[in-house]
PDB file of N, CA and C in Angstrom:
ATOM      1  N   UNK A   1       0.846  -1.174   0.000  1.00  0.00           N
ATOM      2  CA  UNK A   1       0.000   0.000   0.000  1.00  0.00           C
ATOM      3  C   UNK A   1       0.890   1.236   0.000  1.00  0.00           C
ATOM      4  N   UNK A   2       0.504   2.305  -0.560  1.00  0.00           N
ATOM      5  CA  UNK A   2       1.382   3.416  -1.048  1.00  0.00           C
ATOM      6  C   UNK A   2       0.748   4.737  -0.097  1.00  0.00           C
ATOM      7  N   UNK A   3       2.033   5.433   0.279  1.00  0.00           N
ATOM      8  CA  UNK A   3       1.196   6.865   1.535  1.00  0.00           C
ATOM      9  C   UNK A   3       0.673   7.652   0.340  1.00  0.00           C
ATOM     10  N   UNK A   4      -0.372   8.101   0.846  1.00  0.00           N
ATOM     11  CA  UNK A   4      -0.955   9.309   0.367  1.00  0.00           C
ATOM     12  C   UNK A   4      -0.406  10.463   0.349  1.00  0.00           C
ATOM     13  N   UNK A   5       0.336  10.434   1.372  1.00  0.00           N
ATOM     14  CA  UNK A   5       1.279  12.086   1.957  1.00  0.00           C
ATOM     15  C   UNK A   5       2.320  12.004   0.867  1.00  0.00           C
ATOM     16  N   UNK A   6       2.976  10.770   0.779  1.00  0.00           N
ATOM     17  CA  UNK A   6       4.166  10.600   0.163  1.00  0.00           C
ATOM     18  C   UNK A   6       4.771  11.885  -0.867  1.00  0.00           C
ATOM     19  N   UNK A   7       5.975  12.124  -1.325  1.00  0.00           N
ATOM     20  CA  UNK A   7       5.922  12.866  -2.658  1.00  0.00           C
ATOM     21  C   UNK A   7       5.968  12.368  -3.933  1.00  0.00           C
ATOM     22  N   UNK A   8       5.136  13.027  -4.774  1.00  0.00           N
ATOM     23  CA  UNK A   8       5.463  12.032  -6.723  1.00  0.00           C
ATOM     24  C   UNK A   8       6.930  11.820  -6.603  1.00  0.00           C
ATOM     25  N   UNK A   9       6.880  10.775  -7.102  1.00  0.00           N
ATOM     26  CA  UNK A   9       8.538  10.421  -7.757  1.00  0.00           C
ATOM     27  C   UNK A   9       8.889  11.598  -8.171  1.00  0.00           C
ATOM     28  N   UNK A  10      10.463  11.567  -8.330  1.00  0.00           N
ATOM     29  CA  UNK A  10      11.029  12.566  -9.264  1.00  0.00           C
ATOM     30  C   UNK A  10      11.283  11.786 -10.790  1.00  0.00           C
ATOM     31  N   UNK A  11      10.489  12.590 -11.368  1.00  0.00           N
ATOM     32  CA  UNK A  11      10.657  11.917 -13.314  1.00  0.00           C
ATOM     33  C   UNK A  11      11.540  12.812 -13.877  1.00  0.00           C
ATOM     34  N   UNK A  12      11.880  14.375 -13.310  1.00  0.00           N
ATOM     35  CA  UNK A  12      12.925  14.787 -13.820  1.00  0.00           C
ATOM     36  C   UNK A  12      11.929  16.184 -14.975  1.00  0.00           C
ATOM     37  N   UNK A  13      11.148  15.660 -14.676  1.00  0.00           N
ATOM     38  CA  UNK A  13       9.833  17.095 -15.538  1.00  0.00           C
ATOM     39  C   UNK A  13       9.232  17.534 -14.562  1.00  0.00           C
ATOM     40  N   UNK A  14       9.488  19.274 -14.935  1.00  0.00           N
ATOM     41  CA  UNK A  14       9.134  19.816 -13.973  1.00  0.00           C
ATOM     42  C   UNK A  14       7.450  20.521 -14.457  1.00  0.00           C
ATOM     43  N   UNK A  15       7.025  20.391 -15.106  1.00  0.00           N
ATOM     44  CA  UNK A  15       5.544  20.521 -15.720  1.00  0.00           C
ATOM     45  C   UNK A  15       4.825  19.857 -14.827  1.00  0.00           C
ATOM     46  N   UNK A  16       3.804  20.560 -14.436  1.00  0.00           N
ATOM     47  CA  UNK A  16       2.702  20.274 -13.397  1.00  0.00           C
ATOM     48  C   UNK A  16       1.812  19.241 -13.956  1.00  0.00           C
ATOM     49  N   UNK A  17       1.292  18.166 -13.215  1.00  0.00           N
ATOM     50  CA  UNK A  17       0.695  17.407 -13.889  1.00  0.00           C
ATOM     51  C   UNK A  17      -0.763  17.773 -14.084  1.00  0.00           C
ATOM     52  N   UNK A  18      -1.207  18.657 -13.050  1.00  0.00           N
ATOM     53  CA  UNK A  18      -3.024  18.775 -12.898  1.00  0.00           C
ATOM     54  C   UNK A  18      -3.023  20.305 -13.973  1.00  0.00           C
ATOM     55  N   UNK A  19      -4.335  20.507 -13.906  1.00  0.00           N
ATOM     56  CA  UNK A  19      -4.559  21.421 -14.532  1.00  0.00           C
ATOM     57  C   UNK A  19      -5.615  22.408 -14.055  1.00  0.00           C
ATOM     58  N   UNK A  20      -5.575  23.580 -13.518  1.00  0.00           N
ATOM     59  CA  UNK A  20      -6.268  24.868 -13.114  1.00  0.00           C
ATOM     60  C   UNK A  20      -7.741  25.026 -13.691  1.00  0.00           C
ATOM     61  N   UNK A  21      -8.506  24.861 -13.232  1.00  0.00           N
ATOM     62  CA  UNK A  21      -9.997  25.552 -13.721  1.00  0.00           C
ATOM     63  C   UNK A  21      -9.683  26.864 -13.929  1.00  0.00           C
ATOM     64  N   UNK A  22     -10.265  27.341 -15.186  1.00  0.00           N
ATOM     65  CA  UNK A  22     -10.131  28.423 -15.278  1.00  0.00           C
ATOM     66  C   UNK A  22     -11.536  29.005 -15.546  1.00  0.00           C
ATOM     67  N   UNK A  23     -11.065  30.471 -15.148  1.00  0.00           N
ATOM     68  CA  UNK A  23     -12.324  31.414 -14.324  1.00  0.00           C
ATOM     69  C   UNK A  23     -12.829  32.028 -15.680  1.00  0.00           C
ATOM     70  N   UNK A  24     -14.054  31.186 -16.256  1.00  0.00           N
ATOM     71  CA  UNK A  24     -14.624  31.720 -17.714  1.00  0.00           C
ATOM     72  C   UNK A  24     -16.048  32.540 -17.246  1.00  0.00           C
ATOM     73  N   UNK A  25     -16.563  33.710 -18.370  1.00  0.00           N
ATOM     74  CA  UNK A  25     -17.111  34.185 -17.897  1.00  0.00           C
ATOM     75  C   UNK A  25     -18.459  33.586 -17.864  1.00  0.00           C
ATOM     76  N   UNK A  26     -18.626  31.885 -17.922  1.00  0.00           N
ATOM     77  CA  UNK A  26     -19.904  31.136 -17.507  1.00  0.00           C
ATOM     78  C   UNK A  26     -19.851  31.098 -15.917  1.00  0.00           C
ATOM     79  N   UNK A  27     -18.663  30.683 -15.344  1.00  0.00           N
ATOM     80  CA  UNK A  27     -18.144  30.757 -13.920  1.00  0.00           C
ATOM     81  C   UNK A  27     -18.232  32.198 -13.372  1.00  0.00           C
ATOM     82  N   UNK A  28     -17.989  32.757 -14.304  1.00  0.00           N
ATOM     83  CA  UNK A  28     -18.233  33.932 -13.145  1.00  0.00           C
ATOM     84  C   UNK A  28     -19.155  34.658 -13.100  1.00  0.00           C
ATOM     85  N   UNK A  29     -19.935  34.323 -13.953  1.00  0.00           N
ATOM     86  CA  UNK A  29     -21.776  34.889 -14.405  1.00  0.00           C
ATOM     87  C   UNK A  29     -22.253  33.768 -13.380  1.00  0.00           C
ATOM     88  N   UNK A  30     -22.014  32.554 -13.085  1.00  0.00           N
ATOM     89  CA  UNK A  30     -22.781  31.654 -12.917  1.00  0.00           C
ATOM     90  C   UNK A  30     -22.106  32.211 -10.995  1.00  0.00           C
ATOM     91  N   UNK A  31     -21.526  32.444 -10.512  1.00  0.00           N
ATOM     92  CA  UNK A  31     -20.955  32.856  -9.371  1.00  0.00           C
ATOM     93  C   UNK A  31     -21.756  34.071  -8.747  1.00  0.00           C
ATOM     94  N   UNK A  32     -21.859  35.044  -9.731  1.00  0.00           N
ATOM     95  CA  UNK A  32     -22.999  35.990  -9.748  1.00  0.00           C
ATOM     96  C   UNK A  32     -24.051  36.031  -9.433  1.00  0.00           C
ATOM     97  N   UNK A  33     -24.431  34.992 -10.190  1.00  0.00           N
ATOM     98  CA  UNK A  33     -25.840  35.011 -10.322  1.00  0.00           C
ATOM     99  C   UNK A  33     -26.351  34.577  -8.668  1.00  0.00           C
ATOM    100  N   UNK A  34     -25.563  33.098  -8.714  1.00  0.00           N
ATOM    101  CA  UNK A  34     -26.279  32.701  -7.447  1.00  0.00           C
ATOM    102  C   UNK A  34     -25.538  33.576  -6.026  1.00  0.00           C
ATOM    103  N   UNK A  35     -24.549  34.149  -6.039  1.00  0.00           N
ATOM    104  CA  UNK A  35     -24.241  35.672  -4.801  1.00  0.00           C
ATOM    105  C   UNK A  35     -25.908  36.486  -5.349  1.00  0.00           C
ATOM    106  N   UNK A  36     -26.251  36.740  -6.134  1.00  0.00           N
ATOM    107  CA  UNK A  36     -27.105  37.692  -6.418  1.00  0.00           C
ATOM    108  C   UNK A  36     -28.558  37.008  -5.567  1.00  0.00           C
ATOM    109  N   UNK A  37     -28.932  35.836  -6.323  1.00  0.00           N
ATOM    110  CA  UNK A  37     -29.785  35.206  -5.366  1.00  0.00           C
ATOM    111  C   UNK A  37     -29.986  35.324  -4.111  1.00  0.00           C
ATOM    112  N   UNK A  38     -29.005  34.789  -3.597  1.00  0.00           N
ATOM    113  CA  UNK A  38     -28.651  34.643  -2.414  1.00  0.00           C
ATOM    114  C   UNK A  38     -29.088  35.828  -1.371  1.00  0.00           C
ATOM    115  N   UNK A  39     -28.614  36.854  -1.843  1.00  0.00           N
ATOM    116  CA  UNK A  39     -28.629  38.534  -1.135  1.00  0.00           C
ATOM    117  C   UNK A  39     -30.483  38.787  -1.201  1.00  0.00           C
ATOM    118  N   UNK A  40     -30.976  38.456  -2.629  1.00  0.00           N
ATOM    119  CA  UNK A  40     -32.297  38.795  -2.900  1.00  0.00           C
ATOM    120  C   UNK A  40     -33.031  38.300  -1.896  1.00  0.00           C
ATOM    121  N   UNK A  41     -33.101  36.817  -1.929  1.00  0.00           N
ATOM    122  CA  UNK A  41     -33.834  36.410  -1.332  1.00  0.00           C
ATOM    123  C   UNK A  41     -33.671  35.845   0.280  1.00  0.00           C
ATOM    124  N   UNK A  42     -32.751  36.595   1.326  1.00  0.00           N
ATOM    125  CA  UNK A  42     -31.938  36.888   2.070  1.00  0.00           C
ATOM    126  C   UNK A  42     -33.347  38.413   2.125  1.00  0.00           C
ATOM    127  N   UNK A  43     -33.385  39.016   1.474  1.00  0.00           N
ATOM    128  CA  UNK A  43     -33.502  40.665   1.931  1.00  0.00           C
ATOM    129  C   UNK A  43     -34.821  40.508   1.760  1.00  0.00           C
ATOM    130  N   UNK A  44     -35.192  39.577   0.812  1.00  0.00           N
ATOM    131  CA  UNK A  44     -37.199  39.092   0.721  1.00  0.00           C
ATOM    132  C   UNK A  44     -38.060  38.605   2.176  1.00  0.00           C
ATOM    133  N   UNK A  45     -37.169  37.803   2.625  1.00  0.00           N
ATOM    134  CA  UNK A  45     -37.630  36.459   3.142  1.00  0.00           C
ATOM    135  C   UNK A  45     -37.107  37.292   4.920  1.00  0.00           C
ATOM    136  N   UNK A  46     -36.166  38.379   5.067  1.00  0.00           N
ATOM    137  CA  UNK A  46     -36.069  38.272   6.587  1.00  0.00           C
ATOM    138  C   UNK A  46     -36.854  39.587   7.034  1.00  0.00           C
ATOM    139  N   UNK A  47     -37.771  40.248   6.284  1.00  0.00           N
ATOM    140  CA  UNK A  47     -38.613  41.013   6.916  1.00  0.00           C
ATOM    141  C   UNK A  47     -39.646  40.166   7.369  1.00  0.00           C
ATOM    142  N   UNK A  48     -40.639  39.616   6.782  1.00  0.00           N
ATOM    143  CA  UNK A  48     -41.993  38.794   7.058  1.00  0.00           C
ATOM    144  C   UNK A  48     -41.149  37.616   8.038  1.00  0.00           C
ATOM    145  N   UNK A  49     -39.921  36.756   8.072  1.00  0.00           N
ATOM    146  CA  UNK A  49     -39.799  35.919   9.301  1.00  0.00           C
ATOM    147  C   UNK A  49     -39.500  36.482  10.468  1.00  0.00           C
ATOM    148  N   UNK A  50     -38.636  38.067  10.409  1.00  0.00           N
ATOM    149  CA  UNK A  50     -38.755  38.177  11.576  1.00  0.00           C
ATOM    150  C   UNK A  50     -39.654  38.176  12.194  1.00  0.00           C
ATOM    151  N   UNK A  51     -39.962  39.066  11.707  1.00  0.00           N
ATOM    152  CA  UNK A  51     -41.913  39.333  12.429  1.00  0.00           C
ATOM    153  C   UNK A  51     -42.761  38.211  13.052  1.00  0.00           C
ATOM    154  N   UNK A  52     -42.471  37.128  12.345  1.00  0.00           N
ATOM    155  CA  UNK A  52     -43.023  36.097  12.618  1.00  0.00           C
ATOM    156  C   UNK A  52     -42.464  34.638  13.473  1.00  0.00           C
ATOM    157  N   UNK A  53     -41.297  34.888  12.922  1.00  0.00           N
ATOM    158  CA  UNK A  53     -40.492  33.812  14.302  1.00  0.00           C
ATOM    159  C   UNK A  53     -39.250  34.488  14.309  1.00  0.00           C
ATOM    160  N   UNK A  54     -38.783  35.652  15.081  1.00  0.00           N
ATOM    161  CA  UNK A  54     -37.833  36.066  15.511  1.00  0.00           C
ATOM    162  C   UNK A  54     -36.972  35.103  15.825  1.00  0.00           C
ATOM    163  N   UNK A  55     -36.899  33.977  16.504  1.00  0.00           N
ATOM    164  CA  UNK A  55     -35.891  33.148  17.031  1.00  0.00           C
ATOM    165  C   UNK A  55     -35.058  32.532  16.145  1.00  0.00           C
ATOM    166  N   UNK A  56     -35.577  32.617  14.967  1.00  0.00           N
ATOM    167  CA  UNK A  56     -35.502  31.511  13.775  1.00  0.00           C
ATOM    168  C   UNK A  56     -34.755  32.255  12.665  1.00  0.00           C
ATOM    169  N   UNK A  57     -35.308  33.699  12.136  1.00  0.00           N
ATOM    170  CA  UNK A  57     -34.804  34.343  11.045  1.00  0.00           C
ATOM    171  C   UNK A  57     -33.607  34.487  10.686  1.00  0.00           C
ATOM    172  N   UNK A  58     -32.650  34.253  11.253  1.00  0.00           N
ATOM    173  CA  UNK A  58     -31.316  34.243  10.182  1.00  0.00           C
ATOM    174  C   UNK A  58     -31.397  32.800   9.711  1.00  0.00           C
ATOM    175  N   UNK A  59     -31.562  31.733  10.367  1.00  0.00           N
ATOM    176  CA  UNK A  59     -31.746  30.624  10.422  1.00  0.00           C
ATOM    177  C   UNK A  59     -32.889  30.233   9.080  1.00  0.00           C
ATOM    178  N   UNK A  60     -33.332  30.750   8.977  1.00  0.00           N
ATOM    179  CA  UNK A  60     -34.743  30.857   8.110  1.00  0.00           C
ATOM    180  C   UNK A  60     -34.480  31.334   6.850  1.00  0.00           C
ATOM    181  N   UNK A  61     -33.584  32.502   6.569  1.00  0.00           N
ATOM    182  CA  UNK A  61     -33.198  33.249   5.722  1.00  0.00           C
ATOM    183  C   UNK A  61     -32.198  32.558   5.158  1.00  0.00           C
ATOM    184  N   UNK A  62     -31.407  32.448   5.570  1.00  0.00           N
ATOM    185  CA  UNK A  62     -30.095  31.347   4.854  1.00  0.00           C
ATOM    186  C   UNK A  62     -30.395  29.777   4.235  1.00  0.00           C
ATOM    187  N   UNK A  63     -31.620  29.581   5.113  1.00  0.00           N
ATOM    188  CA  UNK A  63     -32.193  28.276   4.034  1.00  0.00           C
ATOM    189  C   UNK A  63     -32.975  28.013   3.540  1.00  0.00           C
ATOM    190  N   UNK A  64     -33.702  29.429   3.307  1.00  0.00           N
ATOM    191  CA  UNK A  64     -34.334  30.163   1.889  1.00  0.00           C
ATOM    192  C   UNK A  64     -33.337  30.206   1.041  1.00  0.00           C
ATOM    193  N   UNK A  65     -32.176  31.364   0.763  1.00  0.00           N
ATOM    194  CA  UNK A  65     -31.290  31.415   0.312  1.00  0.00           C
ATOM    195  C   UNK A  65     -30.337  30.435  -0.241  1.00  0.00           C
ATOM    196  N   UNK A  66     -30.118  29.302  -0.131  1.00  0.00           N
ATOM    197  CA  UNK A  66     -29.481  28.233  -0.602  1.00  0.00           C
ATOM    198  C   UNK A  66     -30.263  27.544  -1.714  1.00  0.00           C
ATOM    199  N   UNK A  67     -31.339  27.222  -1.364  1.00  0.00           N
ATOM    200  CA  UNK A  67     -32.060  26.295  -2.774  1.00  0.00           C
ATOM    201  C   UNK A  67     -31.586  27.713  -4.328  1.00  0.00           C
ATOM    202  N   UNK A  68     -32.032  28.692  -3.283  1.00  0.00           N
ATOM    203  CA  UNK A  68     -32.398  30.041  -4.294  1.00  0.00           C
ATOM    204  C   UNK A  68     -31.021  30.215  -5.340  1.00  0.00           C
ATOM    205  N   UNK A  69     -29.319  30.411  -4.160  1.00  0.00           N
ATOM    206  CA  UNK A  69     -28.388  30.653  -5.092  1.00  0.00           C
ATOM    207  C   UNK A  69     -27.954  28.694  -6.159  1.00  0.00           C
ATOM    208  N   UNK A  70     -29.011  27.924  -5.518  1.00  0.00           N
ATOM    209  CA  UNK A  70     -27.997  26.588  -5.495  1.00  0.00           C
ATOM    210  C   UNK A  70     -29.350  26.436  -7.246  1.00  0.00           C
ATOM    211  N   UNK A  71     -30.081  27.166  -7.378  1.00  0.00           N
ATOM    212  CA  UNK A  71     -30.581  27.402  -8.771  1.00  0.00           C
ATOM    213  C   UNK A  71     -30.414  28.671  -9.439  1.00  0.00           C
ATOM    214  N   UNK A  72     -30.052  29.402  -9.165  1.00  0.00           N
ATOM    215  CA  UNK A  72     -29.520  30.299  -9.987  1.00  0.00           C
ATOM    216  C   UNK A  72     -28.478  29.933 -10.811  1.00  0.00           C
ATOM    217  N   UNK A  73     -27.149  29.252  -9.767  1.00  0.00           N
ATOM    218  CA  UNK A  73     -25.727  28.731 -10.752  1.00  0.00           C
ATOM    219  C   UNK A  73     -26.391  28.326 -11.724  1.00  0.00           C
ATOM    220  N   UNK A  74     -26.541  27.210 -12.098  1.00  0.00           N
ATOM    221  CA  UNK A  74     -26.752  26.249 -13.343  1.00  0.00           C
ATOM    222  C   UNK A  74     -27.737  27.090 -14.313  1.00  0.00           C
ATOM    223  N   UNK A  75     -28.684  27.653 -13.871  1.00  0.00           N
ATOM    224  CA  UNK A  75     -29.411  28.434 -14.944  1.00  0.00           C
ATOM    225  C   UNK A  75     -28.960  29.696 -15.480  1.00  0.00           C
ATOM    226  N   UNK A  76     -27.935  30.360 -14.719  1.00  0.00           N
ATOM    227  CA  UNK A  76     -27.172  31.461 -15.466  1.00  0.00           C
ATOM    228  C   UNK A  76     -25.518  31.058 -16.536  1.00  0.00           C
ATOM    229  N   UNK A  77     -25.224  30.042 -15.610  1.00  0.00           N
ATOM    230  CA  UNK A  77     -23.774  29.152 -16.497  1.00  0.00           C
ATOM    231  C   UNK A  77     -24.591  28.639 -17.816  1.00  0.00           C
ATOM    232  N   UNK A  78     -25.766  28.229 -18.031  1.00  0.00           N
ATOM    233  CA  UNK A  78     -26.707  27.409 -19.063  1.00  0.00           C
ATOM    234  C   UNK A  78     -27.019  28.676 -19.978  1.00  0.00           C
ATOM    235  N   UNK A  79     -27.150  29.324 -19.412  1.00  0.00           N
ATOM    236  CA  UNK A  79     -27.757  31.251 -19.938  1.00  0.00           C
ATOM    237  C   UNK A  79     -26.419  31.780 -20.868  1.00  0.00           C
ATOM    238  N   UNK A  80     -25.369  31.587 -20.144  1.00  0.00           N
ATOM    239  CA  UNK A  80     -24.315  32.488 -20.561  1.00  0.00           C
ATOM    240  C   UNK A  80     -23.517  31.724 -21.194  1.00  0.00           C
ATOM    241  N   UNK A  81     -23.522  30.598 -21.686  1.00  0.00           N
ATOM    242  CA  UNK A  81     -22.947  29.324 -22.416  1.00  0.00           C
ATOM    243  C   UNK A  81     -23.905  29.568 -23.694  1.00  0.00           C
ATOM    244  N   UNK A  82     -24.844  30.260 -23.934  1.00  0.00           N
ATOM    245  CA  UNK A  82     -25.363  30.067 -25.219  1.00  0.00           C
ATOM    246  C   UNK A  82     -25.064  31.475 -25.769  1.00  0.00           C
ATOM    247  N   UNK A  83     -24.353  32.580 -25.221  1.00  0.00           N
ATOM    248  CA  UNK A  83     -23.876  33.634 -26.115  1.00  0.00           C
ATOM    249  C   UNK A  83     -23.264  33.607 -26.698  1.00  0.00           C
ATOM    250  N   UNK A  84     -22.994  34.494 -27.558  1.00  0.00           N
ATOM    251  CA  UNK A  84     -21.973  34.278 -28.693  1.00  0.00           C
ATOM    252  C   UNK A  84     -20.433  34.962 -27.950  1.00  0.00           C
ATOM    253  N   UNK A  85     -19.443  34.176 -28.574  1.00  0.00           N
ATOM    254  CA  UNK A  85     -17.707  34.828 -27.632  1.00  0.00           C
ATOM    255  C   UNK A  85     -17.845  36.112 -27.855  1.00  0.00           C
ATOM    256  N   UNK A  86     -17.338  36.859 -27.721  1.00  0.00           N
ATOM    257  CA  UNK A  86     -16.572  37.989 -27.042  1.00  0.00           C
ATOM    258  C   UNK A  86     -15.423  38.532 -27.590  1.00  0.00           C
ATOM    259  N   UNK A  87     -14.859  37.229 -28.077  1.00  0.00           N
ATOM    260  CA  UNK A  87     -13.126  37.608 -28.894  1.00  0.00           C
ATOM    261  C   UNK A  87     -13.630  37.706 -30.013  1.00  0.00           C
ATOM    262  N   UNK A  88     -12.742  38.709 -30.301  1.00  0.00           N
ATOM    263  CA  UNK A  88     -12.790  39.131 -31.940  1.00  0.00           C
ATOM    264  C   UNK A  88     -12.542  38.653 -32.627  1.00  0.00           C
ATOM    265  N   UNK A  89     -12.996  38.059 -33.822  1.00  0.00           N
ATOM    266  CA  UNK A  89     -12.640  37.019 -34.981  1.00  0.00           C
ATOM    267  C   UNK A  89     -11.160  37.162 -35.670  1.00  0.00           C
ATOM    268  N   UNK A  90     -11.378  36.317 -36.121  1.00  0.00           N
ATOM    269  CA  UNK A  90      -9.782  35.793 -36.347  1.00  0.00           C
ATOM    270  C   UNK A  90      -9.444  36.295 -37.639  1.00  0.00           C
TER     271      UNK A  90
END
């Protein structure tokens, strides 16, 4: 059985083997969107709970807020994946 901690062999190449996600503007529309959610329905949802179960409202508000930003991502990355690029033709 082999450690997990261990270090890669040395092969003598120093080129990284993994590769970086990079921050496209579906990711960062789609990052947006659901921060945007999130705040909305956060600022909807904690007037009427306070009022109504004070004990509860942040509590209440934040898990409103999750379904809310956890559908926004995918429908704004889906949104912004069907525009046309940005870079100027070749």
């Amino acid at each position: 059985m082999t450690d997990p901690f261990a270090p890669p062999p040395e092969t003598g190449s120093t080129t990284v083997t993994w590769e970086r996600r990079r921050w496209t503007k579906e990711s960062a529309g789609g990052f947006f969107a659901a921060t945007a959610a999130f705040v909305v329905v956060q600022a909807l949802v904690l007037e009427p709970v306070s009022r109504s179960l004070p004990d509860y409202a942040p509590r209440v508000t934040a898990l409103a807020g999750i379904p809310a930003a956890t559908l926004a991502h995918p429908l704004a990355t889906r949104w912004l994946k069907r525009l046309p690029s940005s870079a100027p033709p070749r």
